[in-house]
C-alpha atoms as a PDB file:
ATOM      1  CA  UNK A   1      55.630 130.180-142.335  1.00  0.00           C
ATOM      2  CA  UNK A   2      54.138 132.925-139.523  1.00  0.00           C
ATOM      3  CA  UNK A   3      51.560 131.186-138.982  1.00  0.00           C
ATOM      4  CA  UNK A   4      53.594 127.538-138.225  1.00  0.00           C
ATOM      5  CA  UNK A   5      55.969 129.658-136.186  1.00  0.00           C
ATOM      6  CA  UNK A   6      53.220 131.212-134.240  1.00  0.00           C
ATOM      7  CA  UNK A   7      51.779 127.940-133.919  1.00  0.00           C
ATOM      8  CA  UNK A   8      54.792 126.256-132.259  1.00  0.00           C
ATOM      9  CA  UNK A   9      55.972 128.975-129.995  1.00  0.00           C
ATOM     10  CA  UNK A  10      52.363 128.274-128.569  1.00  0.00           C
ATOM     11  CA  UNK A  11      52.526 124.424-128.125  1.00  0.00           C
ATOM     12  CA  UNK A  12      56.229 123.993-127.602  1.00  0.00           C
ATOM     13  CA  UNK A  13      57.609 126.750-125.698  1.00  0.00           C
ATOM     14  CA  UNK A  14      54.830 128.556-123.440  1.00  0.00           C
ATOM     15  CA  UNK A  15      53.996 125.386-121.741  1.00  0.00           C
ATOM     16  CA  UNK A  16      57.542 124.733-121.027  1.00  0.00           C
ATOM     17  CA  UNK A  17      58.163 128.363-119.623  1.00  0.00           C
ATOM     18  CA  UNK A  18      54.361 128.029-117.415  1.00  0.00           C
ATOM     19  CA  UNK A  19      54.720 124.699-116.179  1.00  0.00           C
ATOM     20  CA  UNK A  20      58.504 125.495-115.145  1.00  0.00           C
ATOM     21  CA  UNK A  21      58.237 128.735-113.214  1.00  0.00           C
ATOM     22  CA  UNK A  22      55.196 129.438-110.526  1.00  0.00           C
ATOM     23  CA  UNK A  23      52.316 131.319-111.967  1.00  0.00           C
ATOM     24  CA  UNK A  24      52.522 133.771-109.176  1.00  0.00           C
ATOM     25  CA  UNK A  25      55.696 134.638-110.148  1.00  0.00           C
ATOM     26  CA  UNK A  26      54.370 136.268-113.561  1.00  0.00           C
ATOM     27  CA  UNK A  27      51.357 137.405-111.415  1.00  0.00           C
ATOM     28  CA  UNK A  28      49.035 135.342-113.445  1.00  0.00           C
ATOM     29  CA  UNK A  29      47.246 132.314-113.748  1.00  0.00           C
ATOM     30  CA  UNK A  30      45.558 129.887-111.386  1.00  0.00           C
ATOM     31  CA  UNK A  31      45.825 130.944-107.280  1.00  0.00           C
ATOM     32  CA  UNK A  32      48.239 127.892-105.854  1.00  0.00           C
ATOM     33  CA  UNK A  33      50.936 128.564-103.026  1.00  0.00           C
ATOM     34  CA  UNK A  34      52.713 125.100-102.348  1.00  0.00           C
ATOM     35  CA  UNK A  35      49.546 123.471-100.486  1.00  0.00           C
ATOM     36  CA  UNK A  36      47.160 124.043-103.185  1.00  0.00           C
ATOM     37  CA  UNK A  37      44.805 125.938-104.129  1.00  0.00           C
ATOM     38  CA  UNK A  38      44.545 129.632-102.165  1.00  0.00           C
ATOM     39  CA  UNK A  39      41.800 130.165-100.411  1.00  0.00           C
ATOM     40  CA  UNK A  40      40.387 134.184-100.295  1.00  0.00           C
ATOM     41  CA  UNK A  41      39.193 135.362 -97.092  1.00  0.00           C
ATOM     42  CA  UNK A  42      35.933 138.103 -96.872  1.00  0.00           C
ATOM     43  CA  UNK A  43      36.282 141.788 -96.174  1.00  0.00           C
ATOM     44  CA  UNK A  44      35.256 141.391 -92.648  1.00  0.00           C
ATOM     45  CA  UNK A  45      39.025 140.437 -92.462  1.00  0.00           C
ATOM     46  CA  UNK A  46      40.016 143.852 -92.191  1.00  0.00           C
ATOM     47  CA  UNK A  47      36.916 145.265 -90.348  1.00  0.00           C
ATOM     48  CA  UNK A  48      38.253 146.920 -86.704  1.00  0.00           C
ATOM     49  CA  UNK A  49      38.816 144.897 -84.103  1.00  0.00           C
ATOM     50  CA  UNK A  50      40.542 145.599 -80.720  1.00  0.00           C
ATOM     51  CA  UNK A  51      43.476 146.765 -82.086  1.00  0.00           C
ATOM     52  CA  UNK A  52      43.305 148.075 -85.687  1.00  0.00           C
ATOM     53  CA  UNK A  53      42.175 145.265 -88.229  1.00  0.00           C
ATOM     54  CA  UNK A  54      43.875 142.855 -85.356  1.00  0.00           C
ATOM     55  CA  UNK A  55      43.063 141.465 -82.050  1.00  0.00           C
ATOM     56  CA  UNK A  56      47.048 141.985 -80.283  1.00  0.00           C
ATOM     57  CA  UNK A  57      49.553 144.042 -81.246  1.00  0.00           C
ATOM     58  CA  UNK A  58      52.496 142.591 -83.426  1.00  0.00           C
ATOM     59  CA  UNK A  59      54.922 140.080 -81.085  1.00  0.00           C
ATOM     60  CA  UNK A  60      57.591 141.815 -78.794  1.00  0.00           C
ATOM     61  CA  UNK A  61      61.795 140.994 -79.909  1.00  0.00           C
ATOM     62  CA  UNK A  62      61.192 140.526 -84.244  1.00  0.00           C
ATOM     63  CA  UNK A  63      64.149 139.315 -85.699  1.00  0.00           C
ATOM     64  CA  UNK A  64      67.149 141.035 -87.579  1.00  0.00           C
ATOM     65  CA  UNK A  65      66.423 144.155 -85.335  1.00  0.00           C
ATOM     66  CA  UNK A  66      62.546 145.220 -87.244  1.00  0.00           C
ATOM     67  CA  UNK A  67      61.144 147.724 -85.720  1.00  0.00           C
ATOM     68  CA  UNK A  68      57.836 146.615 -83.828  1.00  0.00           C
ATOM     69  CA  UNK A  69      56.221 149.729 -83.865  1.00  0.00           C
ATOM     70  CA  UNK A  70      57.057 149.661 -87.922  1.00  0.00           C
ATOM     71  CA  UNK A  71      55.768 146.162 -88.354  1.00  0.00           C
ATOM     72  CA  UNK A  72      52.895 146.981 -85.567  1.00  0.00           C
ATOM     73  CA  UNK A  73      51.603 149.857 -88.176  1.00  0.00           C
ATOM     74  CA  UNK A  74      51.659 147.472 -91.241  1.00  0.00           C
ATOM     75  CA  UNK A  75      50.021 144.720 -89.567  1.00  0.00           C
ATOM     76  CA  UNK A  76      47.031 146.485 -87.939  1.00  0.00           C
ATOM     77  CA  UNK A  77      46.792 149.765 -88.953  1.00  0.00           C
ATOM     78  CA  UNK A  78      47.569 149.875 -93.003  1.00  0.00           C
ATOM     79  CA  UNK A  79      45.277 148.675 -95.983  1.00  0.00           C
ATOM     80  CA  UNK A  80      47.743 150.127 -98.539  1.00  0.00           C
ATOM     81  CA  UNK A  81      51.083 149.925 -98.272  1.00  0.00           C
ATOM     82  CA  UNK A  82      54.112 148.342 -96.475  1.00  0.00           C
ATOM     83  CA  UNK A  83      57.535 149.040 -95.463  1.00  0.00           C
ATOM     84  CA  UNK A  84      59.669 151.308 -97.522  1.00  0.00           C
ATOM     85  CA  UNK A  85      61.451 149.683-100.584  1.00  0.00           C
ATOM     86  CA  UNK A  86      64.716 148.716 -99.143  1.00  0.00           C
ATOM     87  CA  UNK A  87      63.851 148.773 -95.642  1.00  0.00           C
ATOM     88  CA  UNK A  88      65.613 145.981 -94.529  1.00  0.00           C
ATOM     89  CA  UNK A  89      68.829 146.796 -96.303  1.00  0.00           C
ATOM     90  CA  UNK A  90      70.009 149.152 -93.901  1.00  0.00           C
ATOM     91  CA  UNK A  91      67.477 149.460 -90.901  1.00  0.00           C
ATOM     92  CA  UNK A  92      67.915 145.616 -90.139  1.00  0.00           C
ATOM     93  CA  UNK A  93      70.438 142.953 -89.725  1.00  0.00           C
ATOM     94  CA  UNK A  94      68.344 140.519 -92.187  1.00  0.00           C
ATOM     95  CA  UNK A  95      70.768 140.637 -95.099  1.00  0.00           C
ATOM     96  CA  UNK A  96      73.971 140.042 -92.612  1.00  0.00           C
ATOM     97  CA  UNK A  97      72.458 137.116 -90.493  1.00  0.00           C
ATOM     98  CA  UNK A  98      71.368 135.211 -93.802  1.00  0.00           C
ATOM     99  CA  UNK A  99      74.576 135.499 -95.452  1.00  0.00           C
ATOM    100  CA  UNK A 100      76.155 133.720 -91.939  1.00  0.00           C
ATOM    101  CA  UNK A 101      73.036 130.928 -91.835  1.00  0.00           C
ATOM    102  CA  UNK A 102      74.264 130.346 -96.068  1.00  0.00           C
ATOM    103  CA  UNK A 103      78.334 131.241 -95.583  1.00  0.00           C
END
């Protein structure tokens, strides 16, 4: 009986639940984004350019109100880490602009 119910949670139900949800969102399984197959870029990606690990600095006016010297840090000068958790919760008007574009 474990062994049959073992053996049909593994045909029946886990291809149902991989095939149905993205297998980046369990942060497994085969590399696709919406166009395929991702592609992985060499480490001379991040080697130093002109300015940090890019050639500009980060765009002038970001939307919902980000801070450009904030995103300028992440984007050229960080191999690690990114915005504080809940950053754009109350530094930004992200959450208030989408909830006018879906209202």
């Amino acid at each position: 009986r474990r062994a049959f119910l073992a053996n049909f949670a593994a045909t029946s139900l886990l291809p149902l639940v991989t095939f149905a949800t993205p297998a980046t969102a369990f942060g497994f399984g085969t590399n696709v984004d919406d166009k395929g197959l991702i592609v992985f870029g060499g480490d001379d990606i991040m080697s130093q350019k002109d300015h940090g690990t890019t050639s500009i600095p980060v765009q002038e006016n970001l939307r919902y109100g980000v801070s450009r010297k904030l995103a300028d840090k992440i984007c050229s000068f960080n191999r690690h880490f990114a915005e504080n958790g809940g950053y754009f919760e109350g530094n930004t008007s992200f959450e208030k602009d989408v909830r006018e574009i879906v209202a």
